[in-house]
C-alpha atoms as a PDB file:
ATOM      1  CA  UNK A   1       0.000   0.000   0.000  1.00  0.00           C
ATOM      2  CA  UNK A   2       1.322   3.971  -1.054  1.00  0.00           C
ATOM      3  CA  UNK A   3      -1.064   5.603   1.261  1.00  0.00           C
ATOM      4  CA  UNK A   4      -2.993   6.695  -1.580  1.00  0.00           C
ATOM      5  CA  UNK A   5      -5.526   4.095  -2.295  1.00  0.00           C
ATOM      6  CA  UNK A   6      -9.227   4.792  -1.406  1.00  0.00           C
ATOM      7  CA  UNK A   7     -10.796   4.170   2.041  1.00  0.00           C
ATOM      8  CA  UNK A   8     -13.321   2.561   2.616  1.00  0.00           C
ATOM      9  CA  UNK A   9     -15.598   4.521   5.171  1.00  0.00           C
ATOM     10  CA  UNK A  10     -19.217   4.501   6.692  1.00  0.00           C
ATOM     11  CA  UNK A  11     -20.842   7.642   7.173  1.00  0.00           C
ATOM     12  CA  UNK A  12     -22.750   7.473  10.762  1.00  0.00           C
ATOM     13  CA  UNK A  13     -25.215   9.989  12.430  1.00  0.00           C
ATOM     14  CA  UNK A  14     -23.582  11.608  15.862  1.00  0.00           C
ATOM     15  CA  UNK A  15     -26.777   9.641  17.598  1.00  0.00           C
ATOM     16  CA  UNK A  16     -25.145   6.660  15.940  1.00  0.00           C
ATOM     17  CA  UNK A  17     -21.292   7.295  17.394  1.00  0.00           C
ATOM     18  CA  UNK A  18     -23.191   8.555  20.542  1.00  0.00           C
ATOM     19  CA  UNK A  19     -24.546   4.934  20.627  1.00  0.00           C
ATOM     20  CA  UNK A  20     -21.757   2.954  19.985  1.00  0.00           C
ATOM     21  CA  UNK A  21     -19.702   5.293  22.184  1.00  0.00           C
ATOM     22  CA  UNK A  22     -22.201   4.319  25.182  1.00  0.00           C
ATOM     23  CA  UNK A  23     -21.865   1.106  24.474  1.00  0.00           C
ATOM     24  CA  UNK A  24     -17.823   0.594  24.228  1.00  0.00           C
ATOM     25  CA  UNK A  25     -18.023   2.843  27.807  1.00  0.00           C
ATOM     26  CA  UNK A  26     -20.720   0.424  29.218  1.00  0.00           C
ATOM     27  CA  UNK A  27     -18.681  -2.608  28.410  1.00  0.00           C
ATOM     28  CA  UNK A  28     -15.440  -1.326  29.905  1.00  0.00           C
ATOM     29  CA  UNK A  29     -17.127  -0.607  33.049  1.00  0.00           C
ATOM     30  CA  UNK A  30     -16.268  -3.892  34.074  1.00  0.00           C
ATOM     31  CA  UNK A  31     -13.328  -4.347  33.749  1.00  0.00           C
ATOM     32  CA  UNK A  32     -12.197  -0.719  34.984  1.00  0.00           C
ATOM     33  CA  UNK A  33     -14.269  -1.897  37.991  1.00  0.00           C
ATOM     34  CA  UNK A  34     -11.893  -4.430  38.684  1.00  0.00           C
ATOM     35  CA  UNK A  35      -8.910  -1.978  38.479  1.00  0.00           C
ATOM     36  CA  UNK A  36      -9.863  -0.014  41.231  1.00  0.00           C
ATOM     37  CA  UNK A  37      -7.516  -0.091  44.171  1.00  0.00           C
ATOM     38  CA  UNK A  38      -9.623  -0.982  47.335  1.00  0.00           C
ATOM     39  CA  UNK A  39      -9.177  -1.127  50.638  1.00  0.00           C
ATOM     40  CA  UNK A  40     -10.654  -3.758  53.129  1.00  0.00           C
ATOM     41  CA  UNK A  41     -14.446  -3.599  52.610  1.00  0.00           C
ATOM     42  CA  UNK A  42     -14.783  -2.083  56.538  1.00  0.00           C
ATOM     43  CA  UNK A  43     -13.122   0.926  55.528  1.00  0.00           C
ATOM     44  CA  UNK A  44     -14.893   1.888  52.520  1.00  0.00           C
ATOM     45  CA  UNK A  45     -17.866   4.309  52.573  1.00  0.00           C
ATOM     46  CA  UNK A  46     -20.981   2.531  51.255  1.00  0.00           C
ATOM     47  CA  UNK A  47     -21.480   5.108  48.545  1.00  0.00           C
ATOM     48  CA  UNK A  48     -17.868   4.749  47.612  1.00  0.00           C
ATOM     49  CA  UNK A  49     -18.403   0.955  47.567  1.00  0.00           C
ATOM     50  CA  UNK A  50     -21.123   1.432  44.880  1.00  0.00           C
ATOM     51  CA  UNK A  51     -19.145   3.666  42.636  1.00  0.00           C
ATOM     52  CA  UNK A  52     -16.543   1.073  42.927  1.00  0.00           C
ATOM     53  CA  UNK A  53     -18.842  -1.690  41.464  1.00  0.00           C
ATOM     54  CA  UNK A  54     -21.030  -0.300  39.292  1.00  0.00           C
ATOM     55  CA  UNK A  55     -19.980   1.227  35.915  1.00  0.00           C
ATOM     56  CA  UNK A  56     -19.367   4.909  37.065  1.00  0.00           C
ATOM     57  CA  UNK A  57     -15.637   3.887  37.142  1.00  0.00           C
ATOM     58  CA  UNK A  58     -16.233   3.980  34.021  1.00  0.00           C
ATOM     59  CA  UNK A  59     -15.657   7.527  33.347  1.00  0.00           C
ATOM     60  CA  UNK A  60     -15.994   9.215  36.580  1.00  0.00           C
ATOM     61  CA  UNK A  61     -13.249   9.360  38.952  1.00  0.00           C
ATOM     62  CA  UNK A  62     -12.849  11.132  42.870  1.00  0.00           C
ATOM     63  CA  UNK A  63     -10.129  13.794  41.463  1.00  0.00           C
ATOM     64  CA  UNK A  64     -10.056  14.157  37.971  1.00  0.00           C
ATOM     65  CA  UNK A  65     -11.919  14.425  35.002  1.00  0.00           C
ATOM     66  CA  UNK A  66     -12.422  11.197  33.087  1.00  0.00           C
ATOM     67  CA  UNK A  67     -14.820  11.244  30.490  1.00  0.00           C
ATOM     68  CA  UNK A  68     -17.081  12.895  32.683  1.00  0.00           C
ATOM     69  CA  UNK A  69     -16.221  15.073  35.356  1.00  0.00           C
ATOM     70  CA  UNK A  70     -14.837  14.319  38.547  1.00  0.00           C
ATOM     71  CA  UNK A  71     -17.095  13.792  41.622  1.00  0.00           C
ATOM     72  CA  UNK A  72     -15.043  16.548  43.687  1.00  0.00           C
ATOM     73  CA  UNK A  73     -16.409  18.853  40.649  1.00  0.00           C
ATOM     74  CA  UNK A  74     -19.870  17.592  40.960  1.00  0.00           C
ATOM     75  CA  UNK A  75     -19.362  18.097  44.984  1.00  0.00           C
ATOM     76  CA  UNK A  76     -18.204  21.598  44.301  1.00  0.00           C
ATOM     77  CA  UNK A  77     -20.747  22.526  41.633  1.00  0.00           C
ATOM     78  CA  UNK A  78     -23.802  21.413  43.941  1.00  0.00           C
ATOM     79  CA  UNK A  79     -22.126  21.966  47.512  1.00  0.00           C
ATOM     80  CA  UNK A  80     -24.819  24.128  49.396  1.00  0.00           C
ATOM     81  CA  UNK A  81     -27.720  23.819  46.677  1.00  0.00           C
ATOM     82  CA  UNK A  82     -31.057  22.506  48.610  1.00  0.00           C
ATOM     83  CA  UNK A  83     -32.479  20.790  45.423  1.00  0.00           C
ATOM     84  CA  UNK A  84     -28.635  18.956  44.382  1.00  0.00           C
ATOM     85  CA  UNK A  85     -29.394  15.181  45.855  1.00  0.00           C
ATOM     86  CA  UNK A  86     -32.944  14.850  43.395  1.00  0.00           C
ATOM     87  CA  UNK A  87     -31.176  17.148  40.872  1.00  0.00           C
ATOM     88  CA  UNK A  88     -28.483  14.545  40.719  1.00  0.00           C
ATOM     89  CA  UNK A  89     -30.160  11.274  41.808  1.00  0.00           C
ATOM     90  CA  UNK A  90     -32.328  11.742  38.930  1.00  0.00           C
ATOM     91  CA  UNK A  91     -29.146  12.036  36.557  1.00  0.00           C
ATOM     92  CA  UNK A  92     -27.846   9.171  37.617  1.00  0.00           C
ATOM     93  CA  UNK A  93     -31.273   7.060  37.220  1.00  0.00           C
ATOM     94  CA  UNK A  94     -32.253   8.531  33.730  1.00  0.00           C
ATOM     95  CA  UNK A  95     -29.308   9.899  32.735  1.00  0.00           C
ATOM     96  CA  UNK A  96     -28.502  13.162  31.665  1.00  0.00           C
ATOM     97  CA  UNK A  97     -27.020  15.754  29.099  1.00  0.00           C
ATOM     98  CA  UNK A  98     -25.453  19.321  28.674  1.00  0.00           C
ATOM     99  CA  UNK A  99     -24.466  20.018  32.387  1.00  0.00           C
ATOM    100  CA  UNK A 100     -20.475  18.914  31.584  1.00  0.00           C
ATOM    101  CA  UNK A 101     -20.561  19.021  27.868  1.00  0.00           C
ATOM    102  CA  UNK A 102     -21.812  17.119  24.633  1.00  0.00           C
ATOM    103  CA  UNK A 103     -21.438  13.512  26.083  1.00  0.00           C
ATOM    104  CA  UNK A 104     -24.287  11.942  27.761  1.00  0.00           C
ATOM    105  CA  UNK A 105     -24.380   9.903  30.948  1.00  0.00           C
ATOM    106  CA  UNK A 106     -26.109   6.999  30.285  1.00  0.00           C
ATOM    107  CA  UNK A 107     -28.890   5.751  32.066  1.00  0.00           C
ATOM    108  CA  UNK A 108     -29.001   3.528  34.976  1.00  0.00           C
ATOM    109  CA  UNK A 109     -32.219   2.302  35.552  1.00  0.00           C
ATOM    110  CA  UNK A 110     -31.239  -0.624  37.715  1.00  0.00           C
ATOM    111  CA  UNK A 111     -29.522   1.056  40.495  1.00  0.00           C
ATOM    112  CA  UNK A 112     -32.278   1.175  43.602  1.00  0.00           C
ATOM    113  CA  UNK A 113     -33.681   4.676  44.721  1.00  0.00           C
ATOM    114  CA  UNK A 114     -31.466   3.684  48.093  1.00  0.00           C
ATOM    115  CA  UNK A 115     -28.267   3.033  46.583  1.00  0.00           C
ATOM    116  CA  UNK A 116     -28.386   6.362  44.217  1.00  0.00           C
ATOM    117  CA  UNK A 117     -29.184   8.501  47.321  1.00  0.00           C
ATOM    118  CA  UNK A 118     -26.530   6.630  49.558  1.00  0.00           C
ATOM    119  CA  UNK A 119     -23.631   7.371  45.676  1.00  0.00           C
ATOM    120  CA  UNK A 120     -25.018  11.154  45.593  1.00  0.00           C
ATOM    121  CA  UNK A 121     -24.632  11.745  49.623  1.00  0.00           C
ATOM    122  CA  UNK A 122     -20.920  10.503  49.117  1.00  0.00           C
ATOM    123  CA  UNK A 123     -20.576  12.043  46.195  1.00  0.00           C
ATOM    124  CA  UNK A 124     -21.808  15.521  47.888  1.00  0.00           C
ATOM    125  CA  UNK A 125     -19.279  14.698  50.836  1.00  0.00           C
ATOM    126  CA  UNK A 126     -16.182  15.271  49.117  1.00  0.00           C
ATOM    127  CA  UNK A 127     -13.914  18.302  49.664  1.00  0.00           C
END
């Protein structure tokens, strides 16, 4: 090959890479998951625990923006706002949009009312 012969490409809707983007990030959640330094179970905080196991390792992380933005930012953005734990518990249930940018959060339907509130309190604690 010179470089100069023809590609061959696929033209696809940004819903379409948004999609497939989504999908690649829900898939490494996993594994990231299991890449996560932990300490002995006693001395994690609950809603720590669940960000640990569940996908948000994914592309959040404590310090530093990911692919989404850091919970510290998220703690610093909402810190004193009375409506930030529904504000945020619903983002994190139905997922959400245009707060941090173009890429969506996806959905995450099957997390319990309990265990969102128990994420966003933690979440909320950080300094």
């Amino acid at each position: 090959m010179t470089g100069s012969e023809p590609r061959n490409t696929v033209a696809m809707t940004k819903a379409e890479m948004t999609t497939i983007a989504i999908a690649i990030v829900t898939m490494l959640g996993g594994v990231l998951a299991a890449l996560v330094p932990s300490a002995g179970a006693a001395d994690i905080p609950p809603g720590q625990k669940l960000f640990q196991t569940n996908n948000c390792v994914t592309c959040h992380t404590i310090d530093h923006k990911l692919v989404g933005p850091s919970f510290m930012d998220v703690a610093k953005k909402y810190a004193g706002q009375p409506d930030a734990v529904p504000t945020l518990s619903d983002a994190i249930k139905k997922g959400h949009v245009g707060t941090w940018g173009p890429v969506p959060m996806p959905p995450h339907p099957t997390l319990s009312d309990a265990d969102i509130k128990t994420l966003v309190d933690w979440i909320l604690s950080l300094k």
